[in-house]
PDB file of N, CA and C in Angstrom:
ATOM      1  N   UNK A   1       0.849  -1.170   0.000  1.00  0.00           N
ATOM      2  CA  UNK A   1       0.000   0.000   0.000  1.00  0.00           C
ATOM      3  C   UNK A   1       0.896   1.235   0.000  1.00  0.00           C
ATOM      4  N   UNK A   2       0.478   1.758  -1.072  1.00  0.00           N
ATOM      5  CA  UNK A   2       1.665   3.413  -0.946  1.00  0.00           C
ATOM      6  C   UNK A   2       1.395   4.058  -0.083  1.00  0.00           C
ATOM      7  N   UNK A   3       2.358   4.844   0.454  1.00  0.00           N
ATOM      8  CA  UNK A   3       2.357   6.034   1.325  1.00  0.00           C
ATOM      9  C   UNK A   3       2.414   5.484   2.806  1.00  0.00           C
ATOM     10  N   UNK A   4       2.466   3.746   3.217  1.00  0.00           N
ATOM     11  CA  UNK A   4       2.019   3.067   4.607  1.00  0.00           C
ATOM     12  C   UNK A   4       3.381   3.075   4.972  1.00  0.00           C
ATOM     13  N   UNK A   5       3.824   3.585   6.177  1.00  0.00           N
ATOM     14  CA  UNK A   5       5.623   3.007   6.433  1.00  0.00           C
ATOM     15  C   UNK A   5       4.918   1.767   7.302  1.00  0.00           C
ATOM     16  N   UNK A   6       6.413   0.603   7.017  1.00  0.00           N
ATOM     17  CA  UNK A   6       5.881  -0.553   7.469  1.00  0.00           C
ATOM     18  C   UNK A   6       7.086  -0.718   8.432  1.00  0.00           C
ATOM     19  N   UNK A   7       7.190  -1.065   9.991  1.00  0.00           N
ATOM     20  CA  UNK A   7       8.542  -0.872  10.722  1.00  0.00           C
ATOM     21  C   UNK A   7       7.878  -2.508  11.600  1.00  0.00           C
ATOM     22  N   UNK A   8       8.841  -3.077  12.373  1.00  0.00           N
ATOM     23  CA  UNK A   8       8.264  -4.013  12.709  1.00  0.00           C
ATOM     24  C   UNK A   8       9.751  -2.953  14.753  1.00  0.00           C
ATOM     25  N   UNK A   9       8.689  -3.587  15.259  1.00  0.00           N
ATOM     26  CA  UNK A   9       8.979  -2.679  16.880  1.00  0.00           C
ATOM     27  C   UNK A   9       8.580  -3.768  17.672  1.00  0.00           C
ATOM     28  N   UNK A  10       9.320  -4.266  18.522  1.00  0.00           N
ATOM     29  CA  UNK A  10       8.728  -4.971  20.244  1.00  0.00           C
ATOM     30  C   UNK A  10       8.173  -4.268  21.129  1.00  0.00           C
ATOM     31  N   UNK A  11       6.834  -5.008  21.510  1.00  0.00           N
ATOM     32  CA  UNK A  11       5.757  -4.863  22.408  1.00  0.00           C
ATOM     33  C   UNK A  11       5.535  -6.132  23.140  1.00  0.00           C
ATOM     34  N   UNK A  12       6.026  -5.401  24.736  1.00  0.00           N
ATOM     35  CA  UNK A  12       5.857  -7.008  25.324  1.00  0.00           C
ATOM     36  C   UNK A  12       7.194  -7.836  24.861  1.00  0.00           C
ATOM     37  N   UNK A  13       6.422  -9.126  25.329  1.00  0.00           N
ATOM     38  CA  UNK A  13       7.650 -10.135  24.516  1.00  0.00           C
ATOM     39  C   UNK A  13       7.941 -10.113  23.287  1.00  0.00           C
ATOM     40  N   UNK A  14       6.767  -9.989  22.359  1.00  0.00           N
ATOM     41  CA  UNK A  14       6.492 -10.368  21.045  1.00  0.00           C
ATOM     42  C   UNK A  14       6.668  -9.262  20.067  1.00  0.00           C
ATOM     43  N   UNK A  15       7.408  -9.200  19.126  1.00  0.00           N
ATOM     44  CA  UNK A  15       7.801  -7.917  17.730  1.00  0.00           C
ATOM     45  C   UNK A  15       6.500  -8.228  17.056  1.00  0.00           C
ATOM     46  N   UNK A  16       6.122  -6.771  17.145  1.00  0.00           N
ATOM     47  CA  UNK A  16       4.975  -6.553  16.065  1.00  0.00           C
ATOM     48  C   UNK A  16       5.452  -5.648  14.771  1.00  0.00           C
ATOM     49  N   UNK A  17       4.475  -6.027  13.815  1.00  0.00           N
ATOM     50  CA  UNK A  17       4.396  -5.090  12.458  1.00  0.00           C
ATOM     51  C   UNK A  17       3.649  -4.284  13.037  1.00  0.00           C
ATOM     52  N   UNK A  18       4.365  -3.175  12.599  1.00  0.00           N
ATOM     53  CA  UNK A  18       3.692  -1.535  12.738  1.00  0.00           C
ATOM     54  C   UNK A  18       3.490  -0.817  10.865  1.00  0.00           C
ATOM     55  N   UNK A  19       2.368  -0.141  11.280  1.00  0.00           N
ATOM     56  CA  UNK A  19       2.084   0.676   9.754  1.00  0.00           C
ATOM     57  C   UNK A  19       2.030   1.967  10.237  1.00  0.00           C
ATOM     58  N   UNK A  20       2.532   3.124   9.659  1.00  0.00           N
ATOM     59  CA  UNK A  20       2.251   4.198   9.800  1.00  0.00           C
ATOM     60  C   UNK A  20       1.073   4.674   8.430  1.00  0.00           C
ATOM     61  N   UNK A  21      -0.350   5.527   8.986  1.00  0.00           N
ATOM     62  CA  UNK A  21      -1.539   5.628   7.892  1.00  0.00           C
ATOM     63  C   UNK A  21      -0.752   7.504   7.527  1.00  0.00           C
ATOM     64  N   UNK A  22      -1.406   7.808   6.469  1.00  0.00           N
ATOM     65  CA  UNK A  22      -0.278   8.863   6.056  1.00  0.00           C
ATOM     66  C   UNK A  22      -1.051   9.767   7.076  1.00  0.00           C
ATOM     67  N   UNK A  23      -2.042   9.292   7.799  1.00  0.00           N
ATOM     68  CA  UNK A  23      -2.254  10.712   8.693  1.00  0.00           C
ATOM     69  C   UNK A  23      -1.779  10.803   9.849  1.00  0.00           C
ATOM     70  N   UNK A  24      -0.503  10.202  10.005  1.00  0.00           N
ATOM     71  CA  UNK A  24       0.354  10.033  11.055  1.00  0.00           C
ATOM     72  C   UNK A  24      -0.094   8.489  11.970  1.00  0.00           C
ATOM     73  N   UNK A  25      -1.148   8.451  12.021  1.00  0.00           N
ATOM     74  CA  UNK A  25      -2.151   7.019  12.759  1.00  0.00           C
ATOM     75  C   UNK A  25      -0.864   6.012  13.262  1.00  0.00           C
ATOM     76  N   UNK A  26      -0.792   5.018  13.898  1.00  0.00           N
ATOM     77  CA  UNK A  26       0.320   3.811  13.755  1.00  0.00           C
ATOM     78  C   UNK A  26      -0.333   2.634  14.402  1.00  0.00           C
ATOM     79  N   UNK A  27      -0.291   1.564  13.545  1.00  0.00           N
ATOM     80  CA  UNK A  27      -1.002   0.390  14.027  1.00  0.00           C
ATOM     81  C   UNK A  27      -0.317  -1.199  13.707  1.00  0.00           C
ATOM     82  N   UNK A  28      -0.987  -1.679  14.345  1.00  0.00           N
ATOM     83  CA  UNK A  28      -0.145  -2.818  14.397  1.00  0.00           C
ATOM     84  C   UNK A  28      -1.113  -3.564  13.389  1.00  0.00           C
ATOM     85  N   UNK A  29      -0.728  -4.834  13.157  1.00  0.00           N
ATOM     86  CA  UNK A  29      -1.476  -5.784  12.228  1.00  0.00           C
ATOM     87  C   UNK A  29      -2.869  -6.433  13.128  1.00  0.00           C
ATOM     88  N   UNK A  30      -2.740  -6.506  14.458  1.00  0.00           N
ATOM     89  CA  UNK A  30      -3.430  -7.399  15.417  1.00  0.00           C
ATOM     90  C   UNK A  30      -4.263  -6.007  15.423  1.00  0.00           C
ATOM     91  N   UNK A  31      -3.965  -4.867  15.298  1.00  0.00           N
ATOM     92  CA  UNK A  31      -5.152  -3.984  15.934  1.00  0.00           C
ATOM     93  C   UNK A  31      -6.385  -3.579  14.189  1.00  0.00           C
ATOM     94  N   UNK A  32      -5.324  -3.884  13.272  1.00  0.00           N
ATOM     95  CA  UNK A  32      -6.032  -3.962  11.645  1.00  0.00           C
ATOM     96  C   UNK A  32      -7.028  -5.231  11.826  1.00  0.00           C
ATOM     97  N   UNK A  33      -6.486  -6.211  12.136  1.00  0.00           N
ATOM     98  CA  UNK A  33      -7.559  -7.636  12.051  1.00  0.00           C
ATOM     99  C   UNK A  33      -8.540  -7.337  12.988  1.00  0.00           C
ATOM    100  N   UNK A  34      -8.173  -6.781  14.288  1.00  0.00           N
ATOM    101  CA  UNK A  34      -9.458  -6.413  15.118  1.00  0.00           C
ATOM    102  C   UNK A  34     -10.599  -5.755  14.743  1.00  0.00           C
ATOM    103  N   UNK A  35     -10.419  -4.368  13.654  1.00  0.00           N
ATOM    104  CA  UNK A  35     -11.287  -3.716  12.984  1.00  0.00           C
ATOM    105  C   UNK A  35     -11.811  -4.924  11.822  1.00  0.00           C
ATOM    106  N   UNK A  36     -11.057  -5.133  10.908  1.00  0.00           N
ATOM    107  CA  UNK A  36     -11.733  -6.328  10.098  1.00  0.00           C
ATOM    108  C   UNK A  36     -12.845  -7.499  10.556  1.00  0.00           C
ATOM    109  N   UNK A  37     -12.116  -8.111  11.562  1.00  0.00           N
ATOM    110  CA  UNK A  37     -12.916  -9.014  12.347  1.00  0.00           C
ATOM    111  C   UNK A  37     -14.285  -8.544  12.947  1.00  0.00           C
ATOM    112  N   UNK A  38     -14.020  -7.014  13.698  1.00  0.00           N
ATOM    113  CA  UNK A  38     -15.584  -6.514  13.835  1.00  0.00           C
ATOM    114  C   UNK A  38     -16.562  -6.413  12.962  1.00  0.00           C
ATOM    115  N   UNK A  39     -16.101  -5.381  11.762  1.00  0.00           N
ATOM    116  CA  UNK A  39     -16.712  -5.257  10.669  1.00  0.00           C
ATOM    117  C   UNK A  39     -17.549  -6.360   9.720  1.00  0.00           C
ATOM    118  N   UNK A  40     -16.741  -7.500   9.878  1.00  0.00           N
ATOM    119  CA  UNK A  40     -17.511  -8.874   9.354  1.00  0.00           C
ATOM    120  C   UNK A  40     -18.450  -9.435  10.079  1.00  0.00           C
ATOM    121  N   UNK A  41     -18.510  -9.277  11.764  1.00  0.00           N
ATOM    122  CA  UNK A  41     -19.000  -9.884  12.362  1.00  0.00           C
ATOM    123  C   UNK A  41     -20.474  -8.946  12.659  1.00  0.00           C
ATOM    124  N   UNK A  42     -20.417  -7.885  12.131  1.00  0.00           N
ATOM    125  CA  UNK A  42     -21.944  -6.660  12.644  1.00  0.00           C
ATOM    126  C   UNK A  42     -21.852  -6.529  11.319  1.00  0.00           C
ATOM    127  N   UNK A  43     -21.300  -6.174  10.403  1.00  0.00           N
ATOM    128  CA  UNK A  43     -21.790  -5.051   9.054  1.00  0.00           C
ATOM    129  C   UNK A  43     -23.102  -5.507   8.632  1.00  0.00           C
ATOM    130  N   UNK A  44     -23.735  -6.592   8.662  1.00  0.00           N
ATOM    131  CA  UNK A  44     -24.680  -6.979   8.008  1.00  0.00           C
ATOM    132  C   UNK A  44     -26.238  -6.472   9.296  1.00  0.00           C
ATOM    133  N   UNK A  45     -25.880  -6.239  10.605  1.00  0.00           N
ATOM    134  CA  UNK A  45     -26.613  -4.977  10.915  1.00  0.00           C
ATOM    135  C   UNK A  45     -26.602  -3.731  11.021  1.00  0.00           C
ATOM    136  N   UNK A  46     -25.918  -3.519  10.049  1.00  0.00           N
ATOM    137  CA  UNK A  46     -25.157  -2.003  10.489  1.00  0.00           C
ATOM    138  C   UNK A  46     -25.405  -1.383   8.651  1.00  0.00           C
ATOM    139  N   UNK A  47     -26.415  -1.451   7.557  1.00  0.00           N
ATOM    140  CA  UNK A  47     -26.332  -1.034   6.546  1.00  0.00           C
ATOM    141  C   UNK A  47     -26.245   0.156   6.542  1.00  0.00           C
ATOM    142  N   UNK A  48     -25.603   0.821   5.489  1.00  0.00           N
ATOM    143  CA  UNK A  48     -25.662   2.023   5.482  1.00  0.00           C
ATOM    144  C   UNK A  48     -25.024   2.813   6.421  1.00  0.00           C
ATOM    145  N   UNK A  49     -23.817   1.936   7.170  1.00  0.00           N
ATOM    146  CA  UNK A  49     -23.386   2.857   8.396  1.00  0.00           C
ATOM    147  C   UNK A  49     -21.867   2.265   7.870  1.00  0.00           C
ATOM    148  N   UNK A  50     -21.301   2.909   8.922  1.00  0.00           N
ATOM    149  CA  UNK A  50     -19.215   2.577   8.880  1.00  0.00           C
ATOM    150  C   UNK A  50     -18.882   2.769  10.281  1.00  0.00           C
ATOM    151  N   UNK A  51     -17.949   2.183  10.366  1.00  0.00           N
ATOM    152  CA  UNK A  51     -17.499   1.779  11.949  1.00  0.00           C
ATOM    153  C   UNK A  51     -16.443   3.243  12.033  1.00  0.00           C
ATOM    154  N   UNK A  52     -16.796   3.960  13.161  1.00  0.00           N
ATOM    155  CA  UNK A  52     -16.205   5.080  14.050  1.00  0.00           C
ATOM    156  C   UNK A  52     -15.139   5.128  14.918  1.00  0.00           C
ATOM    157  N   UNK A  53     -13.946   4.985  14.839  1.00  0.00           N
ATOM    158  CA  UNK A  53     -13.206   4.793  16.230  1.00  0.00           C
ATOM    159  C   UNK A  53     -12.997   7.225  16.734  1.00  0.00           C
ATOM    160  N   UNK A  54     -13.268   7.061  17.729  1.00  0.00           N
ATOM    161  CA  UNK A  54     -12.885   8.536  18.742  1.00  0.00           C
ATOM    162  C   UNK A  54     -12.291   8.223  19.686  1.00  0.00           C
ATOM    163  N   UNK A  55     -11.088   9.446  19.781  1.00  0.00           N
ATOM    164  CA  UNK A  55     -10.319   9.223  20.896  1.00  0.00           C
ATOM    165  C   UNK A  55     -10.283  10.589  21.394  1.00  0.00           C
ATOM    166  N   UNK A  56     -10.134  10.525  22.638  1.00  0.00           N
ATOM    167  CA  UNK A  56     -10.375  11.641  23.491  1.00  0.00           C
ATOM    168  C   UNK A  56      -9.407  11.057  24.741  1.00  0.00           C
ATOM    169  N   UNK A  57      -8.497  12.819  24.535  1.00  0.00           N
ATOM    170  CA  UNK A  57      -7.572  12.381  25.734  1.00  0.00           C
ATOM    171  C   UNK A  57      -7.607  13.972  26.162  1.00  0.00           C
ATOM    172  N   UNK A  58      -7.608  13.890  27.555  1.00  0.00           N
ATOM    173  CA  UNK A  58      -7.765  15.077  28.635  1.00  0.00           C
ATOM    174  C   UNK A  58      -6.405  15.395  29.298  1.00  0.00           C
ATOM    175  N   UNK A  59      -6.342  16.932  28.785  1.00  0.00           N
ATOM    176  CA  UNK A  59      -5.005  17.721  28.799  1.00  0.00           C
ATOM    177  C   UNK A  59      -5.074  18.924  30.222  1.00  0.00           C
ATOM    178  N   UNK A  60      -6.469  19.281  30.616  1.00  0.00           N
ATOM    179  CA  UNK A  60      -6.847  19.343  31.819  1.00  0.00           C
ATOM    180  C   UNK A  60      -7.506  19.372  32.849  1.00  0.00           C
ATOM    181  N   UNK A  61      -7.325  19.875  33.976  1.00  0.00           N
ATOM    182  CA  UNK A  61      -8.778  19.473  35.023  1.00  0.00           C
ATOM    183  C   UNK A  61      -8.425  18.136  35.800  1.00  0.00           C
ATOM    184  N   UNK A  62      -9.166  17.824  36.177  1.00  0.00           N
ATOM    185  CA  UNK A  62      -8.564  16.494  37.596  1.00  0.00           C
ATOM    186  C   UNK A  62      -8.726  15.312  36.572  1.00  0.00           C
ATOM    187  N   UNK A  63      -9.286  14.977  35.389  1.00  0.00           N
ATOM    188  CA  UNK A  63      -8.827  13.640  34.341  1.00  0.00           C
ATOM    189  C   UNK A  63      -7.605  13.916  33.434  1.00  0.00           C
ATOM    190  N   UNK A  64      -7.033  15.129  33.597  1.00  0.00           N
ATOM    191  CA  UNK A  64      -5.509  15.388  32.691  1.00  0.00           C
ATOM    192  C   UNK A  64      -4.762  14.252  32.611  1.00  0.00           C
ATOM    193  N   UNK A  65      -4.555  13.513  31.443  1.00  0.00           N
ATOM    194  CA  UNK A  65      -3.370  13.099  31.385  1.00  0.00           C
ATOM    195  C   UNK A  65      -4.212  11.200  31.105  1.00  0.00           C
ATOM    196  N   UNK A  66      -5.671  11.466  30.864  1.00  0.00           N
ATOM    197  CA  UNK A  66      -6.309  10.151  31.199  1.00  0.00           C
ATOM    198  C   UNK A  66      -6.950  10.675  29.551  1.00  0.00           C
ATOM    199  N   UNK A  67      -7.035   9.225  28.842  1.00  0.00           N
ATOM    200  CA  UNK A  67      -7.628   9.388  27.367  1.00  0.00           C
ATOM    201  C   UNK A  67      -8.940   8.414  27.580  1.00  0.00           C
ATOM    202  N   UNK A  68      -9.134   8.167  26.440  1.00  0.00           N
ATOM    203  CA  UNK A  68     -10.459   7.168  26.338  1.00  0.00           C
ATOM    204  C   UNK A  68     -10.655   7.005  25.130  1.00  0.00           C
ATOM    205  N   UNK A  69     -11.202   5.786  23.996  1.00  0.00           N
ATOM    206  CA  UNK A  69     -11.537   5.492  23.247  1.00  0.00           C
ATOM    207  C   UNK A  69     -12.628   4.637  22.627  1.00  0.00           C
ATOM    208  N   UNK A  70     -13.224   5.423  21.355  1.00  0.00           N
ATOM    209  CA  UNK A  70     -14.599   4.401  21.284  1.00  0.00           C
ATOM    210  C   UNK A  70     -14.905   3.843  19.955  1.00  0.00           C
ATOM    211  N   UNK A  71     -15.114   2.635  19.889  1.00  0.00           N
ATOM    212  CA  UNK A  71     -15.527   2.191  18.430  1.00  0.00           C
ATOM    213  C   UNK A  71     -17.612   1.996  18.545  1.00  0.00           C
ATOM    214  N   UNK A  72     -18.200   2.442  17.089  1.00  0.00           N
ATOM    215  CA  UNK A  72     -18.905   2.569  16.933  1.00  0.00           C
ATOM    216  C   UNK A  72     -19.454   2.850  15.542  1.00  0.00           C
ATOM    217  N   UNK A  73     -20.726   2.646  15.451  1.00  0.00           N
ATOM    218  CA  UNK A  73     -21.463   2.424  13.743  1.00  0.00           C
ATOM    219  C   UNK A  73     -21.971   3.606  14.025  1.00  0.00           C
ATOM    220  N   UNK A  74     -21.797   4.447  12.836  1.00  0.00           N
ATOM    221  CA  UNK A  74     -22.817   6.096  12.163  1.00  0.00           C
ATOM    222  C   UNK A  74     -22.998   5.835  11.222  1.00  0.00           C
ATOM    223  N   UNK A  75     -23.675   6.655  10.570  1.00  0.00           N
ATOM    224  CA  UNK A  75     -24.381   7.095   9.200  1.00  0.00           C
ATOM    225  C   UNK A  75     -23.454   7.143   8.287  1.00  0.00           C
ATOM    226  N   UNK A  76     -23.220   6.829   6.938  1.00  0.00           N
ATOM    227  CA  UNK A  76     -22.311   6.931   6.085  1.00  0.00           C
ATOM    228  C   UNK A  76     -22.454   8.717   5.898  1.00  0.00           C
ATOM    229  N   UNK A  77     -24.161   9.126   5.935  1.00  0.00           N
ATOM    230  CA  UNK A  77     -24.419  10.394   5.639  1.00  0.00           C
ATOM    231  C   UNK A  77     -23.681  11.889   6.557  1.00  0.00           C
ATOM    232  N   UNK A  78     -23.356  10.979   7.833  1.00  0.00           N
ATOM    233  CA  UNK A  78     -22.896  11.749   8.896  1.00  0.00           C
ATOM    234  C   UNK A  78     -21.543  11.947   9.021  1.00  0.00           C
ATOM    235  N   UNK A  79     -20.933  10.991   7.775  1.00  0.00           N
ATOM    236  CA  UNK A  79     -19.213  10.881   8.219  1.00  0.00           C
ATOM    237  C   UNK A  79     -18.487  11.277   6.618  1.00  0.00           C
ATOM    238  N   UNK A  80     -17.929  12.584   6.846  1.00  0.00           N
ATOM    239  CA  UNK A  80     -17.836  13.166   5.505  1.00  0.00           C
ATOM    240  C   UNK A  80     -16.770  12.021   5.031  1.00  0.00           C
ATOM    241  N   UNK A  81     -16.854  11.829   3.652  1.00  0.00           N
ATOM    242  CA  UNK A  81     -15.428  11.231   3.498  1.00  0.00           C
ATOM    243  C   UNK A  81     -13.938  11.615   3.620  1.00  0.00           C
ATOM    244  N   UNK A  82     -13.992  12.771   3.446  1.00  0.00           N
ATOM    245  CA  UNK A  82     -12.091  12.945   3.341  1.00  0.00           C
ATOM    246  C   UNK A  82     -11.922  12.297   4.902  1.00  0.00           C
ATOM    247  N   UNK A  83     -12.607  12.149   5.947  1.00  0.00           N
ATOM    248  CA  UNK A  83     -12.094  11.512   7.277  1.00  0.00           C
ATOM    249  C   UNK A  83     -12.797  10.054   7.048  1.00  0.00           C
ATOM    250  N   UNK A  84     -12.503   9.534   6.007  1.00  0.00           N
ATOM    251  CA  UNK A  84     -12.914   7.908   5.947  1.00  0.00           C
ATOM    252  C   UNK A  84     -11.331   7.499   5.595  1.00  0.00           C
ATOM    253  N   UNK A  85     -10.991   6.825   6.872  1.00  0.00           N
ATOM    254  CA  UNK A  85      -9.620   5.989   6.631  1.00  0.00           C
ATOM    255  C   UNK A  85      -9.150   4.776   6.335  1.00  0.00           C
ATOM    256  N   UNK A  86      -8.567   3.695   5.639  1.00  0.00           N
ATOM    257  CA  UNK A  86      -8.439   2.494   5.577  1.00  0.00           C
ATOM    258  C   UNK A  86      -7.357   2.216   6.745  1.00  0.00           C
ATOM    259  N   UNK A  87      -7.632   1.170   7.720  1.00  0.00           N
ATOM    260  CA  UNK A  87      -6.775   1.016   8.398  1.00  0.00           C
ATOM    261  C   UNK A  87      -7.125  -0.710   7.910  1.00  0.00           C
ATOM    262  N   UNK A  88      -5.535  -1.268   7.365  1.00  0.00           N
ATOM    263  CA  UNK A  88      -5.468  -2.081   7.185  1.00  0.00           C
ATOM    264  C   UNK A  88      -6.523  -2.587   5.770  1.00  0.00           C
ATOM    265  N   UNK A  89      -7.476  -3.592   5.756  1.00  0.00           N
ATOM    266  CA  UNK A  89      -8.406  -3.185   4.927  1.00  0.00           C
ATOM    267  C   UNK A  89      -9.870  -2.918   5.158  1.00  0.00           C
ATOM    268  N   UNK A  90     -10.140  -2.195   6.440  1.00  0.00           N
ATOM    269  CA  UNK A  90     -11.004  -1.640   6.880  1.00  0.00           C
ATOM    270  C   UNK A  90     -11.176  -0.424   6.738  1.00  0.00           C
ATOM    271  N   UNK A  91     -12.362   0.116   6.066  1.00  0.00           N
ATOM    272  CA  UNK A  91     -12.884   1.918   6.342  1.00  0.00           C
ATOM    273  C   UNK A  91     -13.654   1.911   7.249  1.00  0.00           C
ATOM    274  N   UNK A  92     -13.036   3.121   7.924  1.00  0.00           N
ATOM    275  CA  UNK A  92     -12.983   3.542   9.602  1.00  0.00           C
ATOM    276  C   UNK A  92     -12.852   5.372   9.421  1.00  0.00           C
ATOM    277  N   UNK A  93     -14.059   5.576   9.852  1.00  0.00           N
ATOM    278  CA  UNK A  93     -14.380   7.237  10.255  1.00  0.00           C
ATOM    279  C   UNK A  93     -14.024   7.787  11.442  1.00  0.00           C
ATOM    280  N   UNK A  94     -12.372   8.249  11.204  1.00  0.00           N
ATOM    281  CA  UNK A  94     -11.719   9.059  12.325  1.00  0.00           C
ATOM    282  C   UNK A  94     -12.147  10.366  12.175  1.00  0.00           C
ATOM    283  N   UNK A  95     -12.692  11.297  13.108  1.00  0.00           N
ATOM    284  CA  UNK A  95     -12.788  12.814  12.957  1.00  0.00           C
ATOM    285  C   UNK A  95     -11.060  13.299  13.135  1.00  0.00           C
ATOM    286  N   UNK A  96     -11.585  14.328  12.298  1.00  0.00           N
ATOM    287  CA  UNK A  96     -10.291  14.933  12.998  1.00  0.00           C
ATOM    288  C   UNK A  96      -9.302  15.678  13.771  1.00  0.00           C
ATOM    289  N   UNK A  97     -10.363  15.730  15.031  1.00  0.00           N
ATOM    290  CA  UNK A  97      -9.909  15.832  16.055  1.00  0.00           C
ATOM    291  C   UNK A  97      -9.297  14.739  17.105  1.00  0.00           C
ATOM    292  N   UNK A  98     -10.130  13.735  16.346  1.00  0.00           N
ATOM    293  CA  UNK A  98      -9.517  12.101  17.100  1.00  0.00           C
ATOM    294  C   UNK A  98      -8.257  12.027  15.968  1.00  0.00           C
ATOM    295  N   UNK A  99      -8.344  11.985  14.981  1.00  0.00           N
ATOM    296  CA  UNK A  99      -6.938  12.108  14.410  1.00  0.00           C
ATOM    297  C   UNK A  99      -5.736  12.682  14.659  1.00  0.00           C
ATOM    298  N   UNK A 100      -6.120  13.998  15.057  1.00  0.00           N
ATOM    299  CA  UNK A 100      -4.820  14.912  15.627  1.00  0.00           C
ATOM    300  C   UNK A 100      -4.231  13.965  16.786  1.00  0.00           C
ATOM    301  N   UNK A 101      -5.015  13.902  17.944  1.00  0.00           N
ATOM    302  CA  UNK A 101      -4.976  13.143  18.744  1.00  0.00           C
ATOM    303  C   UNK A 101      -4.432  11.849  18.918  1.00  0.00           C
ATOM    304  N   UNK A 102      -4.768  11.128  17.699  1.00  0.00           N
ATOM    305  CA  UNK A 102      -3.426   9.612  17.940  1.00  0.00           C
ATOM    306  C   UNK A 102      -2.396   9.721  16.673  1.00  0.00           C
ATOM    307  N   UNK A 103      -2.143  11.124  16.354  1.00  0.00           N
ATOM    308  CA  UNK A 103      -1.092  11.169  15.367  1.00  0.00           C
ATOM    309  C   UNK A 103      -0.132  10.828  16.256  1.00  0.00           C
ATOM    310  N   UNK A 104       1.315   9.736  15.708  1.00  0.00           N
ATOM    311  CA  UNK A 104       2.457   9.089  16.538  1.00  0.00           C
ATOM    312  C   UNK A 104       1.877   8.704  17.455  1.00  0.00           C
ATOM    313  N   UNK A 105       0.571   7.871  18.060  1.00  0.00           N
ATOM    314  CA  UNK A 105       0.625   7.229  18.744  1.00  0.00           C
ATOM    315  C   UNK A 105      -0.220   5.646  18.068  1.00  0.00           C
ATOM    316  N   UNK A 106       0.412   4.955  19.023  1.00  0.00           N
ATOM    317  CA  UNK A 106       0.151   3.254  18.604  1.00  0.00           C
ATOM    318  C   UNK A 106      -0.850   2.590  18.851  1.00  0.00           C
ATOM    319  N   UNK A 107      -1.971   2.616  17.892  1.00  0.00           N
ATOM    320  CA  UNK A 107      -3.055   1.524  18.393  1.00  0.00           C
ATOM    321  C   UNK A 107      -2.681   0.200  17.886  1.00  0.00           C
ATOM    322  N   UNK A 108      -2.849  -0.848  19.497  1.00  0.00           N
ATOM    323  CA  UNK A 108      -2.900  -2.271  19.111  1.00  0.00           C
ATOM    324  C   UNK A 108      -4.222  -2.876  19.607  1.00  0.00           C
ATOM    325  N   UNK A 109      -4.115  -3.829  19.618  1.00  0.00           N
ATOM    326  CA  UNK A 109      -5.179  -5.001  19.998  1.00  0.00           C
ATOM    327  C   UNK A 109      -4.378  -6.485  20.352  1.00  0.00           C
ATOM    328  N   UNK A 110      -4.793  -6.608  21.977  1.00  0.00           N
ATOM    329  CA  UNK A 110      -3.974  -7.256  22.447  1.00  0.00           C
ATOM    330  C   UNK A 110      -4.790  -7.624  23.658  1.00  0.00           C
ATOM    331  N   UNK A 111      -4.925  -9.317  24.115  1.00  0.00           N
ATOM    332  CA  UNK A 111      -6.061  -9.903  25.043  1.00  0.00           C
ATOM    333  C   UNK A 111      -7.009  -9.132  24.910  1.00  0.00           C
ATOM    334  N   UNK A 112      -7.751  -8.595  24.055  1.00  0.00           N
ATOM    335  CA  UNK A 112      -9.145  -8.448  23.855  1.00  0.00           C
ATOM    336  C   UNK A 112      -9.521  -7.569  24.480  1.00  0.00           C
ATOM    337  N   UNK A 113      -8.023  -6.313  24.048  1.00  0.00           N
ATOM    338  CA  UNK A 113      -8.563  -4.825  24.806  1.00  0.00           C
ATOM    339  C   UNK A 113      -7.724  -4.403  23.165  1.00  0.00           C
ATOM    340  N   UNK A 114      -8.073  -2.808  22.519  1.00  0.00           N
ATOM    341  CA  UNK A 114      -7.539  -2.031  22.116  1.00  0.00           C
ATOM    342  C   UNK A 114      -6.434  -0.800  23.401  1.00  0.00           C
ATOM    343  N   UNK A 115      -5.024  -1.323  23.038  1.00  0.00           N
ATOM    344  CA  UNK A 115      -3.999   0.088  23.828  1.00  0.00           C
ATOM    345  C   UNK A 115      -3.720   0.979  23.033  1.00  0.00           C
ATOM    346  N   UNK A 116      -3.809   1.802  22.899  1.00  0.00           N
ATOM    347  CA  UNK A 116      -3.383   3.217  22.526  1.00  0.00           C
ATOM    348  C   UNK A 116      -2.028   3.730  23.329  1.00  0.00           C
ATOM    349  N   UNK A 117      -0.869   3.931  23.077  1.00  0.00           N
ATOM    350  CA  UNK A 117       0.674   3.931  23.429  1.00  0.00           C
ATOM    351  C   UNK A 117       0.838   5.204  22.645  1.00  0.00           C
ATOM    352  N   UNK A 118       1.320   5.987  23.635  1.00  0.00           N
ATOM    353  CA  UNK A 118       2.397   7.148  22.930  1.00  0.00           C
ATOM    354  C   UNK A 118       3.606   6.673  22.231  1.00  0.00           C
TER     355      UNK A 118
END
């Protein structure tokens, strides 16, 4: 895929493949199959919609320094395209404010949690 840097980095015990998405994004292969794997397993209730990941991380106030993240189905009508991303071979509607937000940082999928890593 053009424009993907492909670096392979240790996490844990185990070296993962890392992709960088050209909007800075960075993901591992296990956190690409996780989106795939969802997508196959709902799309067929979910017509007309695309899977959402938002991330929200708090810079101040007494949750500073604490993020949070959410996957979820919207409206194709609601999610402009230029923020429709392929991660891996999944389209996935990052805003882009959740984009700014995990630019250089690492989403994986790992025991059946998504981490998000600076």
């Amino acid at each position: 895929m053009a424009g993907v840097d492909r670096r392979t980095f240790v996490f844990s015990p185990m070296a993962l493949e890392m992709q960088r998405h050209p909007s800075g994004i960075i993901y591992t292969r296990q956190f690409s199959d996780f989106l795939r794997e969802k997508q196959h397993a709902e799309e067929s209730r979910h017509p007309g919609e695309l899977l959402s990941l938002e991330y929200v991380s708090c810079a101040e106030g007494e949750k500073a320094g604490m993020s949070w993240w959410k996957l979820a189905w919207i409206s194709l009508f609601s999610a402009p395209a230029e923020h429709h991303l392929k991660i891996g071979e999944t389209a996935v509607f990052i805003h882009r404010q959740s984009q700014r937000g995990l630019k250089n940082r690492l989403l994986h999928y790992t025991d059946g949690e998504v981490v998000v890593k600076k």
